[in-house]
C-alpha atoms as a PDB file:
ATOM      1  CA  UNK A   1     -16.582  41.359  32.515  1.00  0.00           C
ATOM      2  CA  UNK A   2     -17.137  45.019  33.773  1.00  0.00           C
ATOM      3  CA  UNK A   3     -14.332  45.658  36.568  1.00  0.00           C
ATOM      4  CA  UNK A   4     -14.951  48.031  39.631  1.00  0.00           C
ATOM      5  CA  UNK A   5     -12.624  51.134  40.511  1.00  0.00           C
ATOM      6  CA  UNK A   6     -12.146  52.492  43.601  1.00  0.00           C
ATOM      7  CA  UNK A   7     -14.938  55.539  45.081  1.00  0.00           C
ATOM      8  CA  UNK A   8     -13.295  58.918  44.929  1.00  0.00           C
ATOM      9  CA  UNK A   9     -14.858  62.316  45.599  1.00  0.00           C
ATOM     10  CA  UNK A  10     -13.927  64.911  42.838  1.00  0.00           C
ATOM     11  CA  UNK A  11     -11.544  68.049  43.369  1.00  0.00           C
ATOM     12  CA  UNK A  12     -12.802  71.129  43.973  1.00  0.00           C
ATOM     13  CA  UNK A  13     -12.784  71.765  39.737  1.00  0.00           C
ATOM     14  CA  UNK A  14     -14.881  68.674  39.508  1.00  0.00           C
ATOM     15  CA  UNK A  15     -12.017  66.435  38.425  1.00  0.00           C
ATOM     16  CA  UNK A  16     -11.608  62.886  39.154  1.00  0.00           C
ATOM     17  CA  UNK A  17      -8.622  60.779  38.005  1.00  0.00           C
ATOM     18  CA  UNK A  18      -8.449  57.062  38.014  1.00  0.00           C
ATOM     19  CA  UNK A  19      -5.289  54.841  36.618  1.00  0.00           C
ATOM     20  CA  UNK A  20      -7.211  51.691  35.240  1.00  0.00           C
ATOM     21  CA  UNK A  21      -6.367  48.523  33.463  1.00  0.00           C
ATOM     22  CA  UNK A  22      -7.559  47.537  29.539  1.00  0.00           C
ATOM     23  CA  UNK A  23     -11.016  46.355  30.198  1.00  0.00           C
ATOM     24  CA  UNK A  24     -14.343  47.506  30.318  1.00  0.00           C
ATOM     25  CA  UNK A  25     -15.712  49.817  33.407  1.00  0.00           C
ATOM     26  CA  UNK A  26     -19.253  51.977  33.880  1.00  0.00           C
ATOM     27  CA  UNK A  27     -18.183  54.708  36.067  1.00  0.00           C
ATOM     28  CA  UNK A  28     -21.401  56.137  38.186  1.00  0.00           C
ATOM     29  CA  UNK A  29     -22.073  59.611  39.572  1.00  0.00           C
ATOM     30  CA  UNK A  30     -23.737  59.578  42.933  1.00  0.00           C
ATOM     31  CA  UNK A  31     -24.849  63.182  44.649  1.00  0.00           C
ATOM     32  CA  UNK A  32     -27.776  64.521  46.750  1.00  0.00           C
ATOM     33  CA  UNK A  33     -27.926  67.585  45.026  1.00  0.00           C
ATOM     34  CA  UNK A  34     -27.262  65.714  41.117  1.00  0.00           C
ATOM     35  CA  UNK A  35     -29.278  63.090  39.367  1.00  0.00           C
ATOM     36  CA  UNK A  36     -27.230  59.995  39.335  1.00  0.00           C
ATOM     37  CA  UNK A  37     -25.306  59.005  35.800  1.00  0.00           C
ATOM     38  CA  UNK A  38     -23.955  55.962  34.504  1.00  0.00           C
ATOM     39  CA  UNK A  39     -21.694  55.787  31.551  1.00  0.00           C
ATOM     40  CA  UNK A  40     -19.781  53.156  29.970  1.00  0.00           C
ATOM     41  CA  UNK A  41     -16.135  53.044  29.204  1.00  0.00           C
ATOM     42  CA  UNK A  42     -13.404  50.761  27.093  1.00  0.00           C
ATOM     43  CA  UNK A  43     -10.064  51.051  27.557  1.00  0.00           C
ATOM     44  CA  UNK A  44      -7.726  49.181  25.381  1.00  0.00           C
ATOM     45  CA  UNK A  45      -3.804  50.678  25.786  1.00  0.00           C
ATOM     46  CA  UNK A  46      -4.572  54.525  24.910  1.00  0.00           C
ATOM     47  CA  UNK A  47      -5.672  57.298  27.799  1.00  0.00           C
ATOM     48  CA  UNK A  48      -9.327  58.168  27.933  1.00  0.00           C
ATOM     49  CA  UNK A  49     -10.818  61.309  28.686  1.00  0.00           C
ATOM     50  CA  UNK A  50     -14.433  60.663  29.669  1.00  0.00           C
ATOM     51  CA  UNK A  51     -16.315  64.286  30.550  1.00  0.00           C
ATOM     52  CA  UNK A  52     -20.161  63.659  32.395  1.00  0.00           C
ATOM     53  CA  UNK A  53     -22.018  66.900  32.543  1.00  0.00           C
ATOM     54  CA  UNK A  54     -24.392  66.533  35.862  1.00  0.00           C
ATOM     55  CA  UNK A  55     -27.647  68.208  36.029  1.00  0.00           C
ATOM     56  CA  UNK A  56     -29.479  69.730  39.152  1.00  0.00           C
ATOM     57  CA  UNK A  57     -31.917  67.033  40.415  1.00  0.00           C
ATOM     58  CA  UNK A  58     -32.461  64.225  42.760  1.00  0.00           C
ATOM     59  CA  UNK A  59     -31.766  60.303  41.446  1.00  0.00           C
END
């Protein structure tokens, strides 16, 4: 079962943090000035570090 997360906008650096539960997410990048990205992720009891490069565009 893919679980949902919270929206957040990122810091000023780009950065977004999220504090999830073991289980499988797909975290999506929404912009007007970005083409959207989605990207799967597994947690299972370690931290993850998941880096999405954006590129100029519309969705």
């Amino acid at each position: 079962m893919i679980q949902r997360a919270e929206a957040k906008v990122p810091s000023r650096d780009g950065v977004v943090s999220f504090d999830l539960e073991n289980g499988d997410y797909i975290i999506r990048t929404e912009s007007q000035e970005y083409s959207n990205v989605e990207e799967p992720v597994s947690i299972d009891g370690e931290d993850v570090e998941v880096t999405i490069t954006l590129e100029r565009g519309f969705a």
